[in-house]
PDB file of N, CA and C in Angstrom:
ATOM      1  N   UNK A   1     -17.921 -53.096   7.238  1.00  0.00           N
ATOM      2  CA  UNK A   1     -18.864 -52.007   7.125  1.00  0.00           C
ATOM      3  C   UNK A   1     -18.188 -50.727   7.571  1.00  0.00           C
ATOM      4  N   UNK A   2     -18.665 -49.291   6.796  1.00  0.00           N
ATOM      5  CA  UNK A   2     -17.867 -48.314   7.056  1.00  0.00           C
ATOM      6  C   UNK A   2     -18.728 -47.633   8.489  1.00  0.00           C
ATOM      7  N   UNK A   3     -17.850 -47.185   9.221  1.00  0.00           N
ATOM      8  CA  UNK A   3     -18.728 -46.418  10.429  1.00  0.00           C
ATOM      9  C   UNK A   3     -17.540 -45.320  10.711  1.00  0.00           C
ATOM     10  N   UNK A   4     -18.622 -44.324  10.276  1.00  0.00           N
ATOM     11  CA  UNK A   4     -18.340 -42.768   9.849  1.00  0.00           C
ATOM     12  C   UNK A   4     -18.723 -41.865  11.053  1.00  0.00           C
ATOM     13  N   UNK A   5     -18.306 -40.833  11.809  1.00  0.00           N
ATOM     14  CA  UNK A   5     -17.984 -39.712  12.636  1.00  0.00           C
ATOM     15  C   UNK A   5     -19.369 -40.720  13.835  1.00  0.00           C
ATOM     16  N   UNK A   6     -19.159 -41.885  14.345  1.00  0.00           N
ATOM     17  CA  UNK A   6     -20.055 -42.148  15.308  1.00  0.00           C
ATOM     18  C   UNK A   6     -19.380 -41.890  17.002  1.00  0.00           C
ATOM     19  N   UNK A   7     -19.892 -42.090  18.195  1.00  0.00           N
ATOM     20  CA  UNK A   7     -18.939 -41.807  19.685  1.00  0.00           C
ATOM     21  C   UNK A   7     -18.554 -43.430  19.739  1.00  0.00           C
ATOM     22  N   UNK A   8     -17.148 -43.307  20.150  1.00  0.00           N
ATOM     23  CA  UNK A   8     -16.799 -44.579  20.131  1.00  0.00           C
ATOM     24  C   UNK A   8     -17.657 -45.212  21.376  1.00  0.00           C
ATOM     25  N   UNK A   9     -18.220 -45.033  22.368  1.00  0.00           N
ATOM     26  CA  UNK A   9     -19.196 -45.548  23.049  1.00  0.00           C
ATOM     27  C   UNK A   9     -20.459 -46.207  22.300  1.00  0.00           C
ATOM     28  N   UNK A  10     -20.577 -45.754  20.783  1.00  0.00           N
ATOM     29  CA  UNK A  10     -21.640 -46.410  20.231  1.00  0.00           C
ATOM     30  C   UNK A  10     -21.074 -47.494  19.461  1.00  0.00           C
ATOM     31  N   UNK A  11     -19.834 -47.601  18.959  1.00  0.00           N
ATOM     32  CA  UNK A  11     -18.927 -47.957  18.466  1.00  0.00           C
ATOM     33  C   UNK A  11     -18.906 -49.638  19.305  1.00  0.00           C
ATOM     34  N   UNK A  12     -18.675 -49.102  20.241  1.00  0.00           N
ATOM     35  CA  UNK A  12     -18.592 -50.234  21.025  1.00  0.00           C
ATOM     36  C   UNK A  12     -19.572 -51.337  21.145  1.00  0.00           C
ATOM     37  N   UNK A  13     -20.624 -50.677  21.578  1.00  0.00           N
ATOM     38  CA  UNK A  13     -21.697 -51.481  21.688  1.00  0.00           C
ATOM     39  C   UNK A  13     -22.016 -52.324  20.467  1.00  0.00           C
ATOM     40  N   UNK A  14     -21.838 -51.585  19.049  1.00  0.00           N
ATOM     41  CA  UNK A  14     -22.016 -52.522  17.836  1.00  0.00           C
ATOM     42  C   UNK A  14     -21.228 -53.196  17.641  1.00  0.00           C
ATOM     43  N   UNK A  15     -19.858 -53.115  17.930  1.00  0.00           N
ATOM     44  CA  UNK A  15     -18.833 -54.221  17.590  1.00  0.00           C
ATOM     45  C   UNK A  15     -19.387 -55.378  18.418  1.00  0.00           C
ATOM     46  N   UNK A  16     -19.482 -55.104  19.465  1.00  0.00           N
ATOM     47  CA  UNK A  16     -19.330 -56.143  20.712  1.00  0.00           C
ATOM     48  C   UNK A  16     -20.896 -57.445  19.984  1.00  0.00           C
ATOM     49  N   UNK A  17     -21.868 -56.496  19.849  1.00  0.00           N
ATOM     50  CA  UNK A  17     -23.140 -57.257  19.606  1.00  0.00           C
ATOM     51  C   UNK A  17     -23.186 -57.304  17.814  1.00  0.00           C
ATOM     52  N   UNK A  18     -21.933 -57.365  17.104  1.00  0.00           N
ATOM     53  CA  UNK A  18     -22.016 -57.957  15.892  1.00  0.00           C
ATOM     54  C   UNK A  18     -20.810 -58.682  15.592  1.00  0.00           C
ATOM     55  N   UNK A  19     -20.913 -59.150  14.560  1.00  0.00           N
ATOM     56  CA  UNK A  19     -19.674 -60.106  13.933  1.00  0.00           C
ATOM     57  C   UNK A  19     -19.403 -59.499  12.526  1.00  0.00           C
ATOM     58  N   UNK A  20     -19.847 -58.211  12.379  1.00  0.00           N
ATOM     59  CA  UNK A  20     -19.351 -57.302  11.529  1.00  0.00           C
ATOM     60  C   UNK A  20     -17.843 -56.648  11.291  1.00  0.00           C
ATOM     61  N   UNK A  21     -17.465 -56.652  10.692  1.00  0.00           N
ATOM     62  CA  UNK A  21     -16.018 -56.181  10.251  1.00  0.00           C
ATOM     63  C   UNK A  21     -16.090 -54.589  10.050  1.00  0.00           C
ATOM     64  N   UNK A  22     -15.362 -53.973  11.510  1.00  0.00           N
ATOM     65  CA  UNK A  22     -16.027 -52.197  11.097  1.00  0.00           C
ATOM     66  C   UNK A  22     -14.554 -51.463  10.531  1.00  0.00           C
ATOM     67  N   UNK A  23     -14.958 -50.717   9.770  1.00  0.00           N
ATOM     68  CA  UNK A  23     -13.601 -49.800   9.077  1.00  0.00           C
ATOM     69  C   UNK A  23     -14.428 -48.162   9.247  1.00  0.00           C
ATOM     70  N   UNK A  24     -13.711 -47.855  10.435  1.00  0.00           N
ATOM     71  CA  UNK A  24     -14.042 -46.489  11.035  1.00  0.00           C
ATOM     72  C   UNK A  24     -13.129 -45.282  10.291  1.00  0.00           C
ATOM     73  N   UNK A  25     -13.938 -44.551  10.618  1.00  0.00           N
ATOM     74  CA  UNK A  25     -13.034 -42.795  10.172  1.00  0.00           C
ATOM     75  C   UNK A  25     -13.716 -42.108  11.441  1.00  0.00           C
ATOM     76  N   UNK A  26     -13.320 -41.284  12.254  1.00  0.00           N
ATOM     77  CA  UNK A  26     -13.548 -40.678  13.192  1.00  0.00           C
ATOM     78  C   UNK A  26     -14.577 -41.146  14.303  1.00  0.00           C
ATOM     79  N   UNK A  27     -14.352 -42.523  14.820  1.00  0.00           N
ATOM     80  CA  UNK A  27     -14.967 -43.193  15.495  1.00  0.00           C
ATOM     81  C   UNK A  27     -14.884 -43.965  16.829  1.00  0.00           C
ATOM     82  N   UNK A  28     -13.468 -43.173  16.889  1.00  0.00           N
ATOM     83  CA  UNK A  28     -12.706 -44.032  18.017  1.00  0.00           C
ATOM     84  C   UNK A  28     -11.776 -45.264  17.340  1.00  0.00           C
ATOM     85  N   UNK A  29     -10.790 -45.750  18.519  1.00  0.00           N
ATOM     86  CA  UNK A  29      -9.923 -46.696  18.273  1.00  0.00           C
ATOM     87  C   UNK A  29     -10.538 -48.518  18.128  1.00  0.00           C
ATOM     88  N   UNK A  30     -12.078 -48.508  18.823  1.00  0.00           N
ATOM     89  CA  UNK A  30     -12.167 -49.885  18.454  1.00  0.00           C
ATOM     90  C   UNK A  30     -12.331 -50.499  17.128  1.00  0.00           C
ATOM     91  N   UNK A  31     -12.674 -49.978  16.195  1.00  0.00           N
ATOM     92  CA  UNK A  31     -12.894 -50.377  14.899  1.00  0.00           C
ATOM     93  C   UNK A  31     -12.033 -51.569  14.435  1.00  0.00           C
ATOM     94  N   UNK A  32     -11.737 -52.476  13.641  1.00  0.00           N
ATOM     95  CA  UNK A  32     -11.132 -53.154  13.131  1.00  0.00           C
ATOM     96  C   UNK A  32      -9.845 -52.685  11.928  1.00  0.00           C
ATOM     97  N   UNK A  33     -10.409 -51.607  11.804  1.00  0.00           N
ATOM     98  CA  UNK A  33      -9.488 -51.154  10.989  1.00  0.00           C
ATOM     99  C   UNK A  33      -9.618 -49.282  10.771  1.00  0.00           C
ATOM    100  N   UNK A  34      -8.679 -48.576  10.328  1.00  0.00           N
ATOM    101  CA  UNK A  34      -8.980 -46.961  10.320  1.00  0.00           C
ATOM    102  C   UNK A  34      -8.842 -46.662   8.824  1.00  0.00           C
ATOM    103  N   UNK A  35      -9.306 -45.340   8.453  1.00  0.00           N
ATOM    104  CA  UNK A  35      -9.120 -44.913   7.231  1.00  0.00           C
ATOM    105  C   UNK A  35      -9.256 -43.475   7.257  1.00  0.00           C
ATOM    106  N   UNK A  36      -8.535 -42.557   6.411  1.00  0.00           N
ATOM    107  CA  UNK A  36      -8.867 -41.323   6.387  1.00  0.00           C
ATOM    108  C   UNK A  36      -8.511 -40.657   4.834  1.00  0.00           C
ATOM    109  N   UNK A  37      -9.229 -39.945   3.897  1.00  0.00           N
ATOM    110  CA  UNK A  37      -9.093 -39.385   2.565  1.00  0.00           C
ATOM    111  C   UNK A  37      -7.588 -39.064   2.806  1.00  0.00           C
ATOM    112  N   UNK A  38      -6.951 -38.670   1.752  1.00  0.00           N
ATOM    113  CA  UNK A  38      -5.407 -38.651   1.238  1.00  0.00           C
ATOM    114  C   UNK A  38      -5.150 -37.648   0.891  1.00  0.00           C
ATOM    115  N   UNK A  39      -6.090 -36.808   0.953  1.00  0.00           N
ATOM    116  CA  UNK A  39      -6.587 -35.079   1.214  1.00  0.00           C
ATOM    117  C   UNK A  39      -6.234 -34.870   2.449  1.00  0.00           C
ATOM    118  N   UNK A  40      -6.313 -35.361   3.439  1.00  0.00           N
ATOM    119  CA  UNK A  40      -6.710 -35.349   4.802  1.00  0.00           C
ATOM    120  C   UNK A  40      -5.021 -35.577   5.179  1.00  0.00           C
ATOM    121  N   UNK A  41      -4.608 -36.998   4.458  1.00  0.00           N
ATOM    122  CA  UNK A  41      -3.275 -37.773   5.343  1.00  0.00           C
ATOM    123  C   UNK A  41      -2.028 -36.580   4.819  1.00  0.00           C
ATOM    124  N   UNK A  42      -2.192 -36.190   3.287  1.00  0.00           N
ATOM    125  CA  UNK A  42      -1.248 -35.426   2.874  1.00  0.00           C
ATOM    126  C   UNK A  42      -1.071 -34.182   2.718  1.00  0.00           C
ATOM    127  N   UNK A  43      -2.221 -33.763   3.330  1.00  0.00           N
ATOM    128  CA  UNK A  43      -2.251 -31.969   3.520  1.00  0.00           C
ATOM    129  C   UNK A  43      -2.441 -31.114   2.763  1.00  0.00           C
ATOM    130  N   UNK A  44      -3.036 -31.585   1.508  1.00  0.00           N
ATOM    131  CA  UNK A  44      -3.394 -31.009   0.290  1.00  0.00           C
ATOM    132  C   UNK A  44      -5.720 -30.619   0.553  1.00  0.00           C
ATOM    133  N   UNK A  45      -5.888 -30.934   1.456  1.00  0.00           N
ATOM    134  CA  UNK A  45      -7.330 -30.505   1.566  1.00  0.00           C
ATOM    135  C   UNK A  45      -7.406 -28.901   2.248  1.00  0.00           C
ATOM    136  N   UNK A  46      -8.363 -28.611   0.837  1.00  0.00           N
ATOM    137  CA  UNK A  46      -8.392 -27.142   0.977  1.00  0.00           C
ATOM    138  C   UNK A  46      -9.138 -26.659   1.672  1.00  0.00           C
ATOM    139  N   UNK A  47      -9.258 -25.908   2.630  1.00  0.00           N
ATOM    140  CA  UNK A  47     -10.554 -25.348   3.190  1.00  0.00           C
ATOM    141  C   UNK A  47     -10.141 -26.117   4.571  1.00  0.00           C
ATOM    142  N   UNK A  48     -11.651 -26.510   4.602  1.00  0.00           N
ATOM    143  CA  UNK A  48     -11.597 -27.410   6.269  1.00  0.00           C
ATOM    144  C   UNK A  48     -10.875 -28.538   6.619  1.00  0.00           C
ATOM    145  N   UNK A  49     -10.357 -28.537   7.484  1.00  0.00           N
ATOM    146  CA  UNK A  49      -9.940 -30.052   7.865  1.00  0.00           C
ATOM    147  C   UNK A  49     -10.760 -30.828   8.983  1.00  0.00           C
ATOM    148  N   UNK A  50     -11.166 -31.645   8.790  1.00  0.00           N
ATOM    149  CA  UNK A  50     -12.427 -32.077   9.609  1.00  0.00           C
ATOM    150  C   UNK A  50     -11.587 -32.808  11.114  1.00  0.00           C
ATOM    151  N   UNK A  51     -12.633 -32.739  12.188  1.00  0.00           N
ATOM    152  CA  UNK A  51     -12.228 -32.666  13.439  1.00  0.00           C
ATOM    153  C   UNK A  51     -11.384 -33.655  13.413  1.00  0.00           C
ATOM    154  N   UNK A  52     -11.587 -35.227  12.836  1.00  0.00           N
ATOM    155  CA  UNK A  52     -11.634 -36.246  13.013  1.00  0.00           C
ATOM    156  C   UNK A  52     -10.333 -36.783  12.322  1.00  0.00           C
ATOM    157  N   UNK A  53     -10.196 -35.400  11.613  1.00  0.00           N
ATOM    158  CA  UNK A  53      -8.683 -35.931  10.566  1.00  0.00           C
ATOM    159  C   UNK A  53      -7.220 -35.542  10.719  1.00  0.00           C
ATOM    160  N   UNK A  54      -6.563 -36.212  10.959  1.00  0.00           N
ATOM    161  CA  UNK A  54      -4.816 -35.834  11.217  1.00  0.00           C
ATOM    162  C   UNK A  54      -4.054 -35.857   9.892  1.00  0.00           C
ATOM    163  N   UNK A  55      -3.594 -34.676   9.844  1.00  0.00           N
ATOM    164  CA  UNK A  55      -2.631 -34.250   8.751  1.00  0.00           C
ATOM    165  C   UNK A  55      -1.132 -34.954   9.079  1.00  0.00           C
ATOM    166  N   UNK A  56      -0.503 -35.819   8.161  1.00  0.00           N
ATOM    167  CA  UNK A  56       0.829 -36.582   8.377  1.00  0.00           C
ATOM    168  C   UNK A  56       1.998 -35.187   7.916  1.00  0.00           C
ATOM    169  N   UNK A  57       1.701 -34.491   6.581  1.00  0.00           N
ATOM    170  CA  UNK A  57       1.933 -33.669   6.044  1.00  0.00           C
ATOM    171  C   UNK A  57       1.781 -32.730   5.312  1.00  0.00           C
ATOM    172  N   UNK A  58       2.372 -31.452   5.113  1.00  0.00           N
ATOM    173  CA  UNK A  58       2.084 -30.376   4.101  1.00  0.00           C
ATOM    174  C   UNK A  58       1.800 -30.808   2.592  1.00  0.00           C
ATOM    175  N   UNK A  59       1.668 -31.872   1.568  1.00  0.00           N
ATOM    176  CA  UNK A  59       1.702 -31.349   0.474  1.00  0.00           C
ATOM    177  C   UNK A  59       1.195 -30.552  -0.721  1.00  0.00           C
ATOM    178  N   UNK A  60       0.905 -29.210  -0.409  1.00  0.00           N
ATOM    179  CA  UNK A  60      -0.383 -28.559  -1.225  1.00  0.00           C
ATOM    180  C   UNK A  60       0.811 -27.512  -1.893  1.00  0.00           C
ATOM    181  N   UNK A  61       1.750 -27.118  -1.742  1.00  0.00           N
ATOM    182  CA  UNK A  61       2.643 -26.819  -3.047  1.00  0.00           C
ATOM    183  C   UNK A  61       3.343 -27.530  -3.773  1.00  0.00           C
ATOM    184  N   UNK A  62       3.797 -28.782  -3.015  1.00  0.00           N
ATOM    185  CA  UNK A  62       3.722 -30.248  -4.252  1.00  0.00           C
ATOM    186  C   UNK A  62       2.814 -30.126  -5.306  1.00  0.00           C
ATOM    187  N   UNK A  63       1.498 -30.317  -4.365  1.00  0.00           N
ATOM    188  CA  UNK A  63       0.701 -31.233  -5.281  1.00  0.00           C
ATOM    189  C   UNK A  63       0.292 -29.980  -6.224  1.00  0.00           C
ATOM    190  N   UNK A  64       0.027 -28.760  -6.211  1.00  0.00           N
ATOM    191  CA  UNK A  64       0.137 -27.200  -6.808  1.00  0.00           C
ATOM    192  C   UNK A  64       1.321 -27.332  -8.166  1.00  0.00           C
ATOM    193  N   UNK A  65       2.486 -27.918  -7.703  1.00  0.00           N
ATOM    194  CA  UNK A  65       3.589 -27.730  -8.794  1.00  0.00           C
ATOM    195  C   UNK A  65       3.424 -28.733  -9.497  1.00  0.00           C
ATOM    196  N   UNK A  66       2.692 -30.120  -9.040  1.00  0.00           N
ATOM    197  CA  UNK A  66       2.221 -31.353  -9.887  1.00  0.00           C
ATOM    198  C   UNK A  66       1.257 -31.044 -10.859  1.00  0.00           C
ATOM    199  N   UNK A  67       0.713 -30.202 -10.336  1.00  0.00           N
ATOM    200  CA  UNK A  67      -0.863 -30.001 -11.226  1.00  0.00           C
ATOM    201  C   UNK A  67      -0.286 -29.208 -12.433  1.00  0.00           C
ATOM    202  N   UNK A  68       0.382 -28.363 -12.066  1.00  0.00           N
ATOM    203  CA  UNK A  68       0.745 -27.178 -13.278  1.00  0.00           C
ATOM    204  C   UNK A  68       1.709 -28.225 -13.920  1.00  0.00           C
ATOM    205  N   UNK A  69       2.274 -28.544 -13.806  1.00  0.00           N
ATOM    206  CA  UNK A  69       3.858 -29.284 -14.247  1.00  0.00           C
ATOM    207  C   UNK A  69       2.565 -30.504 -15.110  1.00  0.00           C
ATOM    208  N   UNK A  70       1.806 -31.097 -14.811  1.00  0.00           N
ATOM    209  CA  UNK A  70       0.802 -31.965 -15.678  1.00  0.00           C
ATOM    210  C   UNK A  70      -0.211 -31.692 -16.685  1.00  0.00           C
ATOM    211  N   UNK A  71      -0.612 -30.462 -16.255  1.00  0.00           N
ATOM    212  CA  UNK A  71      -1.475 -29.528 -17.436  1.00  0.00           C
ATOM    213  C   UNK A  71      -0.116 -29.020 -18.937  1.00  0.00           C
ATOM    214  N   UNK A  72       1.076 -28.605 -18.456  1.00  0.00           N
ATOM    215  CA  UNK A  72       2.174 -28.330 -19.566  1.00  0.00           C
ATOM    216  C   UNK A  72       2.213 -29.561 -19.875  1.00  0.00           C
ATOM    217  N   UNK A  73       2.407 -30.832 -19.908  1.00  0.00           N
ATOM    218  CA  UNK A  73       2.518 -31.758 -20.218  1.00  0.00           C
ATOM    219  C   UNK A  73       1.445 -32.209 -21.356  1.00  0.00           C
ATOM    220  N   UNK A  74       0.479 -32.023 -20.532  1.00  0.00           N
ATOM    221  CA  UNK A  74      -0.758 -32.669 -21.277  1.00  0.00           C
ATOM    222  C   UNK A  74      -0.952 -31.789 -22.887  1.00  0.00           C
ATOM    223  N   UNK A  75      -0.380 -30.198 -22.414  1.00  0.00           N
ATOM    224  CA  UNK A  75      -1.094 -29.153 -23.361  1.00  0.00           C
ATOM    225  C   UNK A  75       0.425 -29.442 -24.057  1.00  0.00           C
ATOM    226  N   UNK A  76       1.596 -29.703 -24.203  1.00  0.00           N
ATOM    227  CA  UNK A  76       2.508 -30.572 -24.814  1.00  0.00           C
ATOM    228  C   UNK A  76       2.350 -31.501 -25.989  1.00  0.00           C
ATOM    229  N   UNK A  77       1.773 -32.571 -25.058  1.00  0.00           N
ATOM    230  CA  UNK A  77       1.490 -33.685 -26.033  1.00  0.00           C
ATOM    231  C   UNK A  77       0.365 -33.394 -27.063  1.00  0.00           C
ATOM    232  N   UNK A  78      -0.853 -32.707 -25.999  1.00  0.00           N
ATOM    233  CA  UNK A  78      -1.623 -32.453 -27.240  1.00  0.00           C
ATOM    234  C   UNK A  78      -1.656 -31.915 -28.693  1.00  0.00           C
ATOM    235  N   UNK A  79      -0.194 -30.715 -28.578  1.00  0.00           N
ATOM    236  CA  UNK A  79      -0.284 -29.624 -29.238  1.00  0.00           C
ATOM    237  C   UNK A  79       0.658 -30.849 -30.527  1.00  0.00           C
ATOM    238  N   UNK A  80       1.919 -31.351 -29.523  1.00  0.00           N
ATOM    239  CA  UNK A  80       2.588 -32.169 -30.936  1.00  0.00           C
ATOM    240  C   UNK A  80       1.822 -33.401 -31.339  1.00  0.00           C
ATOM    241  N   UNK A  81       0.701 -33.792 -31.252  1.00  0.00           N
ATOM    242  CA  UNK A  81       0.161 -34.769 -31.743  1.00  0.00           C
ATOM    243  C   UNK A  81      -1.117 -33.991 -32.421  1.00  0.00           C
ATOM    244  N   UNK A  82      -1.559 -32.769 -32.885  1.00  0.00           N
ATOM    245  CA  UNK A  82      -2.043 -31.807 -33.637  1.00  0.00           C
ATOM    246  C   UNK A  82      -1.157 -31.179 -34.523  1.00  0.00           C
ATOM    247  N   UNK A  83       0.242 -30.626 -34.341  1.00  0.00           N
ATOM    248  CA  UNK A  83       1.159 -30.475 -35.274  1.00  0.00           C
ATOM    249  C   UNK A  83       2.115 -32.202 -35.737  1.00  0.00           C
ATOM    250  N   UNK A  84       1.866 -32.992 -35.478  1.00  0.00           N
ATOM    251  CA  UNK A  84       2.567 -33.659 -36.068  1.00  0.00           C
ATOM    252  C   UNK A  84       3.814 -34.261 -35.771  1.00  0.00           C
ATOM    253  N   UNK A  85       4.332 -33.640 -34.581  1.00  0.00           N
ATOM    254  CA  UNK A  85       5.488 -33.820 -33.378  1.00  0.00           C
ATOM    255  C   UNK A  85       5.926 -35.309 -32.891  1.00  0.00           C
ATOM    256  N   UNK A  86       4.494 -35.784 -32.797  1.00  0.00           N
ATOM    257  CA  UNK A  86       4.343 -36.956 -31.998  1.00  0.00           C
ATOM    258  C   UNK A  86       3.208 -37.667 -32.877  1.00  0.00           C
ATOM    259  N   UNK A  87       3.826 -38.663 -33.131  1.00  0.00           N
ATOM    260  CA  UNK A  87       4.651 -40.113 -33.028  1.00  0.00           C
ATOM    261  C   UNK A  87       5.593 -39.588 -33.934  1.00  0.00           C
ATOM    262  N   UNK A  88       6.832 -39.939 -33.424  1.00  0.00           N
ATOM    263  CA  UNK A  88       8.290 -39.644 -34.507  1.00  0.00           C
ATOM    264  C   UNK A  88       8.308 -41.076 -35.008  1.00  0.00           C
ATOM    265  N   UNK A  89       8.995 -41.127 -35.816  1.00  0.00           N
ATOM    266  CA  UNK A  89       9.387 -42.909 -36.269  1.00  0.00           C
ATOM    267  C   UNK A  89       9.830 -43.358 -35.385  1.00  0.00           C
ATOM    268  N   UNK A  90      10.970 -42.978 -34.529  1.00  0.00           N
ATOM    269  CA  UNK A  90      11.208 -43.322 -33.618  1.00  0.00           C
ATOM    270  C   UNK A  90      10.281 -44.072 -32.536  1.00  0.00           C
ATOM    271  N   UNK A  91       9.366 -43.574 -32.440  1.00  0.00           N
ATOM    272  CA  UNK A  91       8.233 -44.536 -31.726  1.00  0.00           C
ATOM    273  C   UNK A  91       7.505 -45.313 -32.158  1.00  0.00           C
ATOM    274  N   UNK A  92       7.277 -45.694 -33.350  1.00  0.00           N
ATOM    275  CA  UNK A  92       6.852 -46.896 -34.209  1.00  0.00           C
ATOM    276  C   UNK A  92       8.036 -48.140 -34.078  1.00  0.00           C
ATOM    277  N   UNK A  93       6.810 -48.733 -34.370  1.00  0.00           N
ATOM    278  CA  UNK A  93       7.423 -50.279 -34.016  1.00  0.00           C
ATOM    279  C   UNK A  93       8.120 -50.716 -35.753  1.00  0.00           C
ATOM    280  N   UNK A  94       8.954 -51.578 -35.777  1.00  0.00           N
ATOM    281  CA  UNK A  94       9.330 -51.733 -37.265  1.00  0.00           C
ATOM    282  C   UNK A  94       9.294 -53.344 -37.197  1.00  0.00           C
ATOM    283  N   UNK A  95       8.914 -53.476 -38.896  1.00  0.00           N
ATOM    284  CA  UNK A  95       8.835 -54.622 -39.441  1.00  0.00           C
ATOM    285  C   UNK A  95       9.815 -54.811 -40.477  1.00  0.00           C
ATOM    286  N   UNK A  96      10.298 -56.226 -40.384  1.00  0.00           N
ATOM    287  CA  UNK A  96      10.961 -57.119 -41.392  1.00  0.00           C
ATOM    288  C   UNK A  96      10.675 -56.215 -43.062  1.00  0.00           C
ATOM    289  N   UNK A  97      11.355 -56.465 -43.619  1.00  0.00           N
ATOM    290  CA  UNK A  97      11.050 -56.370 -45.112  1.00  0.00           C
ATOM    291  C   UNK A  97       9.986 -57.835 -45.639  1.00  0.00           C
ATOM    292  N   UNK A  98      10.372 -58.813 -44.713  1.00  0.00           N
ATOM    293  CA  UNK A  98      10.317 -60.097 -44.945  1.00  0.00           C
ATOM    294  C   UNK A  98       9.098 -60.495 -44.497  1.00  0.00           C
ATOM    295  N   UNK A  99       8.522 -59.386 -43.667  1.00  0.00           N
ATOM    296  CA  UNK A  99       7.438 -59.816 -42.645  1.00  0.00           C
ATOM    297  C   UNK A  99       6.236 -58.936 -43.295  1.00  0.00           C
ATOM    298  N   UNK A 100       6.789 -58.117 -43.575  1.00  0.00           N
ATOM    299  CA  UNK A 100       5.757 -57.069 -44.675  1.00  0.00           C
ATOM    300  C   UNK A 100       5.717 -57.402 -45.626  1.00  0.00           C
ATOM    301  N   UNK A 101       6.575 -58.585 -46.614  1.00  0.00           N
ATOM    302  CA  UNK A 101       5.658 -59.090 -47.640  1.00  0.00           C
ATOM    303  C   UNK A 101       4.661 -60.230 -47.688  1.00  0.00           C
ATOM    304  N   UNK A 102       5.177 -60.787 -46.081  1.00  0.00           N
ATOM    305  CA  UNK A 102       4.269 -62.092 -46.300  1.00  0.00           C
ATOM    306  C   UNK A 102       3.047 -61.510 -45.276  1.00  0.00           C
ATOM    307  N   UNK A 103       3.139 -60.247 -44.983  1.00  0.00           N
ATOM    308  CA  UNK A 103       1.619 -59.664 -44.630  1.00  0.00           C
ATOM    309  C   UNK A 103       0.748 -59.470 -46.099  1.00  0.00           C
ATOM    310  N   UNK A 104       1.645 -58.885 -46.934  1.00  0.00           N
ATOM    311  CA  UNK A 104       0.717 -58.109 -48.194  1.00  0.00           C
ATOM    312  C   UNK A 104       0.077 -58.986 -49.003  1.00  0.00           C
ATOM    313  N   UNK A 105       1.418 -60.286 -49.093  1.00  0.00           N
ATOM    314  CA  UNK A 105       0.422 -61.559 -49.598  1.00  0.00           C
ATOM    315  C   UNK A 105      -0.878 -62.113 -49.296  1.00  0.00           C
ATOM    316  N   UNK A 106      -1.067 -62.471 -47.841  1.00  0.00           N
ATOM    317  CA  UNK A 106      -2.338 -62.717 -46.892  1.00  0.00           C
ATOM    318  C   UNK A 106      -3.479 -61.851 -47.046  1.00  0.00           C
TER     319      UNK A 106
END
């Protein structure tokens, strides 16, 4: 069960008087297990960072040069698969001479 921004003094008391499996985010250390958004772990959350959350690292001009660097991509593929770019033969799969007649027969 998830147990979200509670005092680990309350924390306690429910572990102790359940046989529940707790997966905490800002709850203190007894929990069974921790978790925190990937916004949070990698430093890409914009705005607030909530009390409860530790930043491992910066990545928000990474993930900034990922985003742009994936939109050219996308607006890429789209554009040669509207002009005709994409699929080259090259990316088709090929068949037998041998295998394409005993398809046409069937």
């Amino acid at each position: 069960t998830e147990i979200e921004i509670v005092p680990e003094e309350i924390v306690e008391i429910i572990y102790k008087e359940t046989d529940i499996f707790l997966i905490g985010m800002g709850s203190g250390t007894i929990c069974d297990a921790q978790y925190l958004f990937s916004e949070d772990i990698l430093g890409y959350n914009k705005g607030h960072v909530p009390r409860h959350a530790k930043v491992y690292t910066n990545l928000t001009d990474d993930y900034e040069n990922i985003k742009l660097k994936s939109i050219e991509a996308y607006t890429n593929f789209k554009n040669d698969v509207a002009t005709k770019k994409y699929p080259e033969k090259k990316h088709d799969i090929n068949i037998s001479e041998n295998e394409y007649s005993k398809f046409i027969k069937k």
